[in-house]
C-alpha atoms as a PDB file:
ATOM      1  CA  UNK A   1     137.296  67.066  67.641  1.00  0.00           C
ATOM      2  CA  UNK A   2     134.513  68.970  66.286  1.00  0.00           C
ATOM      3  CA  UNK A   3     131.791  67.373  67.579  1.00  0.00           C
ATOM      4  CA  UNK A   4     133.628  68.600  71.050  1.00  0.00           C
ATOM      5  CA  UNK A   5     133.857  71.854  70.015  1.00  0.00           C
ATOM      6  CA  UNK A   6     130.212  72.195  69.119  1.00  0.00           C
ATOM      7  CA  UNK A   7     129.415  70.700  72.418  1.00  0.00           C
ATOM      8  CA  UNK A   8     131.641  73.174  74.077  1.00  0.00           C
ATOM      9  CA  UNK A   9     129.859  76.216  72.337  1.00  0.00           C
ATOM     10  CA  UNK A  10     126.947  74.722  72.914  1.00  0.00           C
ATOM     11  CA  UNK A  11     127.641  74.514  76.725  1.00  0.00           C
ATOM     12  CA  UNK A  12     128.957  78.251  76.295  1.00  0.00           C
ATOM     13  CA  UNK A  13     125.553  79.440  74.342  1.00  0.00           C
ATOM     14  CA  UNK A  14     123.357  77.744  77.296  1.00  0.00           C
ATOM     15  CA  UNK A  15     125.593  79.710  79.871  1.00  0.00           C
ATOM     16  CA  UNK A  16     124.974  83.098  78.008  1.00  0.00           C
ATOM     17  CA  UNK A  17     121.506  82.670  78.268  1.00  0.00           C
ATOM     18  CA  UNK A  18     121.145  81.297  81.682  1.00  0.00           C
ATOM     19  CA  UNK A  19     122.645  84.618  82.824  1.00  0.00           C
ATOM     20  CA  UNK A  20     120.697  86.788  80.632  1.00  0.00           C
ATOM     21  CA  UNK A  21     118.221  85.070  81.896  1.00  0.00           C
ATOM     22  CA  UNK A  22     118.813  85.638  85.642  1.00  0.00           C
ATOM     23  CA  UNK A  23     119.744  89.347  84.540  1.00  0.00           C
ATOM     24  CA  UNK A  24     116.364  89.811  82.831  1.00  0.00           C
ATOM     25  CA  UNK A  25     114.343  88.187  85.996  1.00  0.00           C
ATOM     26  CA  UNK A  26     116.057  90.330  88.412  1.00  0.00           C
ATOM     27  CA  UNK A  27     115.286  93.754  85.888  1.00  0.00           C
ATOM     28  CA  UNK A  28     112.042  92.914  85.920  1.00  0.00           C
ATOM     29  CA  UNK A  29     111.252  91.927  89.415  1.00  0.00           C
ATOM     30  CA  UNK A  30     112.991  95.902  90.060  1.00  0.00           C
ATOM     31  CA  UNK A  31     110.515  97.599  87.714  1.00  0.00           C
ATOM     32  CA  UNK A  32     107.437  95.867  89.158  1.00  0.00           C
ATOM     33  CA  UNK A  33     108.314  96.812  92.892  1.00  0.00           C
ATOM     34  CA  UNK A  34     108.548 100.291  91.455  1.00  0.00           C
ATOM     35  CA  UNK A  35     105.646  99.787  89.195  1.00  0.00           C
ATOM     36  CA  UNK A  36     103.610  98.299  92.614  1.00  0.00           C
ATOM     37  CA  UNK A  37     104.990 101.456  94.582  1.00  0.00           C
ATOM     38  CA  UNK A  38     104.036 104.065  91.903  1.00  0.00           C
ATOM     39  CA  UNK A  39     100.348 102.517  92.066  1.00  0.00           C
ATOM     40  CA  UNK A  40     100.089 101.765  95.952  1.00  0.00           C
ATOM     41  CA  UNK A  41     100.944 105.999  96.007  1.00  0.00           C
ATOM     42  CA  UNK A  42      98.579 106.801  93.179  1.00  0.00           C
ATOM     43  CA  UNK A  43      95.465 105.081  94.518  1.00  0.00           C
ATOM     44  CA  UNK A  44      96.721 106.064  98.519  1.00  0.00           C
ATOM     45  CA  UNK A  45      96.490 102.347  99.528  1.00  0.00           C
ATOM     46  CA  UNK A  46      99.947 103.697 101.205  1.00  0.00           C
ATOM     47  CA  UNK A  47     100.634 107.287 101.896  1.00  0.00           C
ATOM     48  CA  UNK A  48     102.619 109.365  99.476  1.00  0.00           C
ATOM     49  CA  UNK A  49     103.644 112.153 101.913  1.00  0.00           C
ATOM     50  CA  UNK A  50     105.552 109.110 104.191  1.00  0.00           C
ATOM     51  CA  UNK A  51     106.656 106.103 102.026  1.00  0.00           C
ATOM     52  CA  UNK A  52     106.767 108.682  98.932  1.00  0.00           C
ATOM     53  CA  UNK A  53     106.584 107.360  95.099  1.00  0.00           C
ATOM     54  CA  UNK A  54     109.162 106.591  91.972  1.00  0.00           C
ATOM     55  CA  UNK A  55     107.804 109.794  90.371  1.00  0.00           C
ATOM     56  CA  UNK A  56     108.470 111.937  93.642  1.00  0.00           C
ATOM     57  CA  UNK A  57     111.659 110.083  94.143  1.00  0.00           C
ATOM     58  CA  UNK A  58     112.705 111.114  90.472  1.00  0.00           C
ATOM     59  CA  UNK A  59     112.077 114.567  90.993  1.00  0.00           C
ATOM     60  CA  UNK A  60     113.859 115.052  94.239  1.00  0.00           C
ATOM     61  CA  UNK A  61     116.875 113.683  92.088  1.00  0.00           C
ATOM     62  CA  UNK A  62     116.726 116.308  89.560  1.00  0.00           C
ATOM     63  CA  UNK A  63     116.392 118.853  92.088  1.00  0.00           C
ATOM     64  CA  UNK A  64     120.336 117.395  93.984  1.00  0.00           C
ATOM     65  CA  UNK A  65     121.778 116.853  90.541  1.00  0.00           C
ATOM     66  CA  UNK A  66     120.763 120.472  89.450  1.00  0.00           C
ATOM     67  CA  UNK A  67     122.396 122.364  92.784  1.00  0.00           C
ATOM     68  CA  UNK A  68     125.325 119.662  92.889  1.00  0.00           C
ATOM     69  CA  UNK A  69     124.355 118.437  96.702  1.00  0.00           C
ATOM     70  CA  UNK A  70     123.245 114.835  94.688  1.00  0.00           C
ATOM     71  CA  UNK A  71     127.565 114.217  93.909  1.00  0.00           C
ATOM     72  CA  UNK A  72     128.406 115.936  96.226  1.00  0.00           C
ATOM     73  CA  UNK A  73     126.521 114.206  99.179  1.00  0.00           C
ATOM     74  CA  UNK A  74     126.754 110.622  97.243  1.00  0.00           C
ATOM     75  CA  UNK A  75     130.889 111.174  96.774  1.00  0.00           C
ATOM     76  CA  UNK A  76     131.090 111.863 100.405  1.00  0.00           C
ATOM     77  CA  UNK A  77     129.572 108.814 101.996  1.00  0.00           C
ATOM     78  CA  UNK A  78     131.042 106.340  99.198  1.00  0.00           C
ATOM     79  CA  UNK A  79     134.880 107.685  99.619  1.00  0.00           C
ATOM     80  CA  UNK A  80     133.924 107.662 103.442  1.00  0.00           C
ATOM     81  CA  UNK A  81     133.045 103.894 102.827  1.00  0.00           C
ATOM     82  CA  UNK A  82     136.029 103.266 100.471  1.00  0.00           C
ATOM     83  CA  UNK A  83     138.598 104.171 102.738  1.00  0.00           C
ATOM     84  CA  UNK A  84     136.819 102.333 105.735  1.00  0.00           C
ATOM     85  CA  UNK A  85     136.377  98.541 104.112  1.00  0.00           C
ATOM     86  CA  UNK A  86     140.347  99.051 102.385  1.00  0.00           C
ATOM     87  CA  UNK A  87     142.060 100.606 105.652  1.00  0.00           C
ATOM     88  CA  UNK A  88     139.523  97.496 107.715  1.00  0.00           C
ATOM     89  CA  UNK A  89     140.822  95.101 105.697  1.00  0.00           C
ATOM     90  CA  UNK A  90     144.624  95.619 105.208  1.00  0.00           C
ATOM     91  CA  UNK A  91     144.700  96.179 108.558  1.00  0.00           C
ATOM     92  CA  UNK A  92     142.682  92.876 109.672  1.00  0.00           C
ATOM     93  CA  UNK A  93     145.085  90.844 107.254  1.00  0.00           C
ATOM     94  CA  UNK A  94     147.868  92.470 108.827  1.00  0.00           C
ATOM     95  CA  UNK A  95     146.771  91.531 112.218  1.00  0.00           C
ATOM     96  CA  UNK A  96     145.884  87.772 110.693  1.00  0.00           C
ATOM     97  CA  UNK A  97     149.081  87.657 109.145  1.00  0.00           C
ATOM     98  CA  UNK A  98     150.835  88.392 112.825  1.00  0.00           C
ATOM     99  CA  UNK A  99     148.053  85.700 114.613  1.00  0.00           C
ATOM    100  CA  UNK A 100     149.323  83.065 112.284  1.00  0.00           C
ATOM    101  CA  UNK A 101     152.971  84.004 112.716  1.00  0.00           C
ATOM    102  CA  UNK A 102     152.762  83.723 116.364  1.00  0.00           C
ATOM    103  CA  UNK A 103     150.526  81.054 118.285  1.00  0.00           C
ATOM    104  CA  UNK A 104     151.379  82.485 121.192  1.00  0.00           C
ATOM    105  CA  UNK A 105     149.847  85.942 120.117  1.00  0.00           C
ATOM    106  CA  UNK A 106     147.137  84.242 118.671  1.00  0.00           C
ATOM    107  CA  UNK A 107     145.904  82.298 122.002  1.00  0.00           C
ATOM    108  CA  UNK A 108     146.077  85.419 124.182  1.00  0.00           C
ATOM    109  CA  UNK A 109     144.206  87.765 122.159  1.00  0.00           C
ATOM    110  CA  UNK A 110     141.796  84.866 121.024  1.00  0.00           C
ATOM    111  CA  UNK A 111     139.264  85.865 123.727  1.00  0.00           C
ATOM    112  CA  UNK A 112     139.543  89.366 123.037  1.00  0.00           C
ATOM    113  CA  UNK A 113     138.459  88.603 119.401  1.00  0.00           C
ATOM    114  CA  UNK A 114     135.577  86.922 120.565  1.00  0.00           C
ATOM    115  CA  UNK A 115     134.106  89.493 122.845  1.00  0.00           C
ATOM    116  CA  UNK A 116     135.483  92.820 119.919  1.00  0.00           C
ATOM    117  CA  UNK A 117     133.316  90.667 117.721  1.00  0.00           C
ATOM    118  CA  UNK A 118     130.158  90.330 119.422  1.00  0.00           C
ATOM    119  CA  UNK A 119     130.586  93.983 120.602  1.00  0.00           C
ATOM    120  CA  UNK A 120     127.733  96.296 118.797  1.00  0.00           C
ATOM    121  CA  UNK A 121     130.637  98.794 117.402  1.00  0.00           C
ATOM    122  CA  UNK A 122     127.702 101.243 116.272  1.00  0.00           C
ATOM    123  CA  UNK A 123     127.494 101.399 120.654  1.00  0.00           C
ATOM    124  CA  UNK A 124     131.109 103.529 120.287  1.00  0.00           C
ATOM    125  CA  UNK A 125     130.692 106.253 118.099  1.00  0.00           C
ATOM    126  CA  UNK A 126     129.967 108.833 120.771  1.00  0.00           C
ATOM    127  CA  UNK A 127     133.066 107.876 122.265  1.00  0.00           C
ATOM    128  CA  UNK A 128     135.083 107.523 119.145  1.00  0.00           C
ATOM    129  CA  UNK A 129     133.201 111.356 118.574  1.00  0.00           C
ATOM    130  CA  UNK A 130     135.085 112.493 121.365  1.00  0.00           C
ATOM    131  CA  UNK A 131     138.207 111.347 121.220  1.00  0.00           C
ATOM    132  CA  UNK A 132     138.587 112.240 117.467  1.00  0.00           C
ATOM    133  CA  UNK A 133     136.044 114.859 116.996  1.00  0.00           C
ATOM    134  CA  UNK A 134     133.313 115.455 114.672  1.00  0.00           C
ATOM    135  CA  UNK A 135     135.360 115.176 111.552  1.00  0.00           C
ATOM    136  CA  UNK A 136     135.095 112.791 108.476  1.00  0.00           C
ATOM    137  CA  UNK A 137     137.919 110.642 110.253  1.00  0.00           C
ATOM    138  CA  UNK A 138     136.034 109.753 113.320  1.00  0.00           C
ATOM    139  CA  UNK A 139     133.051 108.344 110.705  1.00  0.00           C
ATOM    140  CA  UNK A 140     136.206 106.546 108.451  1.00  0.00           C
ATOM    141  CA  UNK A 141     136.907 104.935 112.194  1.00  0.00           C
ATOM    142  CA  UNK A 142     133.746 103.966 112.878  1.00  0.00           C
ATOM    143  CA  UNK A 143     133.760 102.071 109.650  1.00  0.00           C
ATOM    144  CA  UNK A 144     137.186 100.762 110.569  1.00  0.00           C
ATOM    145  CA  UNK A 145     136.226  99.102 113.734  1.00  0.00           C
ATOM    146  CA  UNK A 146     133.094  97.345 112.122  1.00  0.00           C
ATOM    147  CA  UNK A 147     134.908  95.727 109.407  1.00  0.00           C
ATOM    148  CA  UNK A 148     138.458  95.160 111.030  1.00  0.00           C
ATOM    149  CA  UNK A 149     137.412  92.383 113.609  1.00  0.00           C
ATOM    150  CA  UNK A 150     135.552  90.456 111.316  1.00  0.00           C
ATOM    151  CA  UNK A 151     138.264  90.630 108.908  1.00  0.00           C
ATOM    152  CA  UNK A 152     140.819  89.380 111.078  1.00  0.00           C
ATOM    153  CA  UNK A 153     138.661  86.282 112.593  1.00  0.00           C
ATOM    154  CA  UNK A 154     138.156  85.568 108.725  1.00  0.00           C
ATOM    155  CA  UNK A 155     141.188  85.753 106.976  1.00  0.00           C
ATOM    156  CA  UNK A 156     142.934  84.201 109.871  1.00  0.00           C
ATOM    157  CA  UNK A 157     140.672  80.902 109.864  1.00  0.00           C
ATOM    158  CA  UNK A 158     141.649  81.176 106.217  1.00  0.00           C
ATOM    159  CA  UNK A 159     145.316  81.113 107.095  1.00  0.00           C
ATOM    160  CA  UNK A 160     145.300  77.993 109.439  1.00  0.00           C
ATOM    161  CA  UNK A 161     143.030  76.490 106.772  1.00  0.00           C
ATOM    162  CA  UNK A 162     145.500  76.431 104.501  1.00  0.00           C
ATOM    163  CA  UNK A 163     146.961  72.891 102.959  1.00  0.00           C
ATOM    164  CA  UNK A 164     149.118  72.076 105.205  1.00  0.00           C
ATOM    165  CA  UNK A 165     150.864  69.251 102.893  1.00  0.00           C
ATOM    166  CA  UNK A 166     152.367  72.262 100.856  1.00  0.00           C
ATOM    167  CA  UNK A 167     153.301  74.100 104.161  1.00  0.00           C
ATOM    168  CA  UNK A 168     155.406  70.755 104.894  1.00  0.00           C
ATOM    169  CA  UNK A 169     156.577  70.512 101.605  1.00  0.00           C
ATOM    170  CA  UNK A 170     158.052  73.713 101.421  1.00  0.00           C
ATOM    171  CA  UNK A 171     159.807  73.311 105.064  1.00  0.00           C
ATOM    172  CA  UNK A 172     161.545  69.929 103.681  1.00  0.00           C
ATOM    173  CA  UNK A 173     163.265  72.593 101.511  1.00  0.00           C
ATOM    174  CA  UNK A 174     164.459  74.532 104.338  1.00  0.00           C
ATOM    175  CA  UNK A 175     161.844  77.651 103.698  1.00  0.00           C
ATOM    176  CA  UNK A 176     161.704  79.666 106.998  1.00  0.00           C
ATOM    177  CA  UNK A 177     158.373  80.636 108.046  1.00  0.00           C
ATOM    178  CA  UNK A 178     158.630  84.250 105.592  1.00  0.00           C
ATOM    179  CA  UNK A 179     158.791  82.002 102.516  1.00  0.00           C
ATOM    180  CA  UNK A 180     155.771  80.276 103.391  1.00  0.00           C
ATOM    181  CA  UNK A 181     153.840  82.796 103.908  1.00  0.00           C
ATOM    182  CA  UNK A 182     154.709  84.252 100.808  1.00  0.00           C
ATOM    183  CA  UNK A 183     154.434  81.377  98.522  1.00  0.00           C
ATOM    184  CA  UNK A 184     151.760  79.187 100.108  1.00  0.00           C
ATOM    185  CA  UNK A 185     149.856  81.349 102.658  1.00  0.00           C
ATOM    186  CA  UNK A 186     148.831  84.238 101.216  1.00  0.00           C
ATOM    187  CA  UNK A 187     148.773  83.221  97.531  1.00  0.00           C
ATOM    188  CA  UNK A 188     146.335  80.555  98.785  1.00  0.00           C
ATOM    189  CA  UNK A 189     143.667  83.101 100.518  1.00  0.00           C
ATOM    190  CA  UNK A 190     143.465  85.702  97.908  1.00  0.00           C
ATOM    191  CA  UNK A 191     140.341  84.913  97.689  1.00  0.00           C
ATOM    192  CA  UNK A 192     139.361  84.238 101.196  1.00  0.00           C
ATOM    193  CA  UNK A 193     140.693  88.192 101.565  1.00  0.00           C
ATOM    194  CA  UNK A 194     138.739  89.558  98.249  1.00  0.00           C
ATOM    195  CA  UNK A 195     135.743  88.055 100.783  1.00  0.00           C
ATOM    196  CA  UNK A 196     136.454  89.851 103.315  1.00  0.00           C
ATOM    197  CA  UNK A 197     136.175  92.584 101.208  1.00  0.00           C
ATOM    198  CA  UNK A 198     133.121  91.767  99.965  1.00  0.00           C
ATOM    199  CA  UNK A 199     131.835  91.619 103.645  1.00  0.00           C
ATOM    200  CA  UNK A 200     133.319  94.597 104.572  1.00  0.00           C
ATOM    201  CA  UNK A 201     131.406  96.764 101.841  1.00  0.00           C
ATOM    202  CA  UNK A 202     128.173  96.308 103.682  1.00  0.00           C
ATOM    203  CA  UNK A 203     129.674  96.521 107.157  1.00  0.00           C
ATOM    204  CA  UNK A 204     131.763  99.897 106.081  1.00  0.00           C
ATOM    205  CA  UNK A 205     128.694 101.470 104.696  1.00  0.00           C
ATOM    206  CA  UNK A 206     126.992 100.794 107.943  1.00  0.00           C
ATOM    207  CA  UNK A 207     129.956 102.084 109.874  1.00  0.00           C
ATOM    208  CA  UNK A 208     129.281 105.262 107.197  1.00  0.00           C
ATOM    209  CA  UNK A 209     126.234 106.431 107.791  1.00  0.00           C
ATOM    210  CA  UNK A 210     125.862 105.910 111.452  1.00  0.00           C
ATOM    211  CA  UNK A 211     128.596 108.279 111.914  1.00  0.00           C
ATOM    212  CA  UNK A 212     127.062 110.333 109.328  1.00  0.00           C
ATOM    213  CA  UNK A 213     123.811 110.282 111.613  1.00  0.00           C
ATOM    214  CA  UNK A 214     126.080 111.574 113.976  1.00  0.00           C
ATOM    215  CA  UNK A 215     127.943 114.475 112.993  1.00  0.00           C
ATOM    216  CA  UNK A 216     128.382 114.891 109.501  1.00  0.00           C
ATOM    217  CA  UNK A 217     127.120 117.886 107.312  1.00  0.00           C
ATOM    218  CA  UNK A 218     127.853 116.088 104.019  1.00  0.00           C
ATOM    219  CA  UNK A 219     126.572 112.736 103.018  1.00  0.00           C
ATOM    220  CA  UNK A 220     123.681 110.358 102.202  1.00  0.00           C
ATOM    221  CA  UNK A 221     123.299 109.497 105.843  1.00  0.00           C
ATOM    222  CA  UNK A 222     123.696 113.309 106.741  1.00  0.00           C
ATOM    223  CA  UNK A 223     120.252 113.818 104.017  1.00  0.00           C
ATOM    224  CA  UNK A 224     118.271 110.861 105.111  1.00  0.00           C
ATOM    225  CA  UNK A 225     118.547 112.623 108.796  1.00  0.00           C
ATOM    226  CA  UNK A 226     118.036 115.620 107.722  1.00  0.00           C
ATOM    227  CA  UNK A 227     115.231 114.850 105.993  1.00  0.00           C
ATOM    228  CA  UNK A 228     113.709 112.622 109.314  1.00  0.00           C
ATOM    229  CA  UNK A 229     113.723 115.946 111.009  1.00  0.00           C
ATOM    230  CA  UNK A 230     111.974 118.196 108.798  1.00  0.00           C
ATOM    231  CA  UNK A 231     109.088 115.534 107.462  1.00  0.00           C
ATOM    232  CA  UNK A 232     110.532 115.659 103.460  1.00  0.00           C
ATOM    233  CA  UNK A 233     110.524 111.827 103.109  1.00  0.00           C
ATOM    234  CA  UNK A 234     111.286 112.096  99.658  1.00  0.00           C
ATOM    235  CA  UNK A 235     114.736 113.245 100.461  1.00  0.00           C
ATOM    236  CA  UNK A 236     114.553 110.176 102.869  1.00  0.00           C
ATOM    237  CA  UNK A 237     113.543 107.697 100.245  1.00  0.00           C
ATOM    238  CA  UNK A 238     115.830 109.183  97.586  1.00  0.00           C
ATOM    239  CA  UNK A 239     118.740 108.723  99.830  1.00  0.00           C
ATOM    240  CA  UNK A 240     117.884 105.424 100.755  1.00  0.00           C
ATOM    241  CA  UNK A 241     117.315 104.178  97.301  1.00  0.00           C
ATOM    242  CA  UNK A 242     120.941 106.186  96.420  1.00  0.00           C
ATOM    243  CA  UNK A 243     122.384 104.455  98.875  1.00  0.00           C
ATOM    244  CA  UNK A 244     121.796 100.974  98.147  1.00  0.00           C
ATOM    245  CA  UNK A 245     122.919 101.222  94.291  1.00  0.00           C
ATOM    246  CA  UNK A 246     126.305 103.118  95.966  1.00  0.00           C
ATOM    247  CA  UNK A 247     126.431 100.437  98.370  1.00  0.00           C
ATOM    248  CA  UNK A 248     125.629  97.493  95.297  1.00  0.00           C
ATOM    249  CA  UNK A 249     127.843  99.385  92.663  1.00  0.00           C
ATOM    250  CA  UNK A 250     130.819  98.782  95.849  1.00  0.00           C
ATOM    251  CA  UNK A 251     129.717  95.515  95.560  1.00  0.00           C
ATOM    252  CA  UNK A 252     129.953  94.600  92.238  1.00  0.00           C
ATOM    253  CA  UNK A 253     133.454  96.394  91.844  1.00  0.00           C
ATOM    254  CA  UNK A 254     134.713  93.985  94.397  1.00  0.00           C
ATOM    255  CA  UNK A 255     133.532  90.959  92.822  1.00  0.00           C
ATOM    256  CA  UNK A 256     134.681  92.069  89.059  1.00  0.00           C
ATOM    257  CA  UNK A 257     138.384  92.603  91.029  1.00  0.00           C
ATOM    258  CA  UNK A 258     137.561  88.689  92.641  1.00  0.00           C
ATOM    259  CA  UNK A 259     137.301  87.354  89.181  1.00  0.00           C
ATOM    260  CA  UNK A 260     140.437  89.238  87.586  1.00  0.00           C
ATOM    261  CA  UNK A 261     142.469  87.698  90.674  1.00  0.00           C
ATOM    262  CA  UNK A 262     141.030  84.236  90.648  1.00  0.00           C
ATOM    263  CA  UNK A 263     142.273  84.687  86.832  1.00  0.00           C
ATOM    264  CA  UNK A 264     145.728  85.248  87.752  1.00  0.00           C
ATOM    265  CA  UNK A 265     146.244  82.551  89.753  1.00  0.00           C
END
């Protein structure tokens, strides 16, 4: 018995460093892209003025954190993206949820899927623009539309993926088609809907800051166009670089909640 347990600490200790490991590989792979962009700047093999440098980039942050716009603009886009990939994907599972209830529904609107998916969504904004204004809702739609497809074709695979010995087993017990969903269905594709989530971060955030190219005033997608149009690509690079750790901080929120559920089960 102890000879197991050392072997299972062991096993444990190995795991703990395999992920500092990967941890302290991906760290430093960060700092020498930043160290390699610093230099490139320094000794002009690139230009400063348009790819800009760590140092510049720094600066430029002090300057948003010390006027508030650098909150401000980031708390904008990421509740804008928040609200997008949650209202995408309770609504895609709720459409899933009424494709697996009904085959029927599922067959006819099949086709429909198909085509909404391959659709460029990004291709509707000005329309969306005018038929909900330029307002922070029209870019929370835009984000809407790009995740909610995708979510539905997902989740609902999921569904009719489901083991369908259970299903049976349930209905030899006389559950109607509500218990089964609730007991065997959807307990089943928690994860397969965390995923969507997951999915829909990236796709949201997309949704985000076209909109936000659009017709915001507030925003990381509002600064990096702003900053396009009067040459201080700084403010471009700084928003960029903003964006992705918004857009990986999302990420890794979602994936922290995937492990908590996966726990519960």
């Amino acid at each position: 018995m102890s000879n197991l347990s050392k072997d299972h600490l062991d096993y444990l200790k190995k795991e703990r460093i395999k992920k500092l490991s990967v941890a302290a590989t991906q760290l430093s792979i960060l700092i020498l892209l930043f160290l390699l962009w610093e230099i490139s700047a320094r000794l002009k093999w690139i230009d400063p003025f348009i790819m800009s440098q760590p140092t510049r980039v720094l600066k430029t942050i002090i300057t948003l954190s010390k006027d508030g716009s650098l909150l401000l603009h980031t708390g904008v886009t990421v509740l804008e993206t928040v609200v997008g990939f949650l209202s995408g994907t309770i609504l895609g599972t709720a459409v899933a949820i009424v494709l697996w209830w009904s085959e029927f529904t599922a067959k006819v609107f099949d086709p429909y899927l198909v085509v909404l998916n391959a659709l460029p969504k990004t291709a509707l904004g000005p329309i969306i623009l005018v038929w909900i204004g330029g307002t922070a809702s029209s870019i929370i739609v835009m984000a809407l539309l790009i995740s909610v497809v995708v979510t539905i074709l997902s989740v609902y695979m999921a569904f009719q993926s489901t083991d369908e010995d259970k299903i049976k087993l349930l209905k030899t017990f006389g559950a109607n088609k509500l218990k089964v969903l609730k007991m065997v269905v959807l307990p089943a594709n928690i994860p397969s809907i965390v995923s969507a989530l997951k999915i829909n971060v990236g796709l949201s955030l997309v949704g985000v800051i076209v909109g936000e190219f659009l017709v915001s005033k507030a925003g990381l997608g509002y600064l990096i166009i702003y900053g396009g149009q009067v040459f201080k690509m700084d403010l471009v690079m700084t928003s960029v670089l903003i964006l992705a750790a918004a857009a990986a901080l999302m990420y890794i929120s979602v994936a922290w909640l995937e492990k908590k559920l996966t726990k519960m089960r």
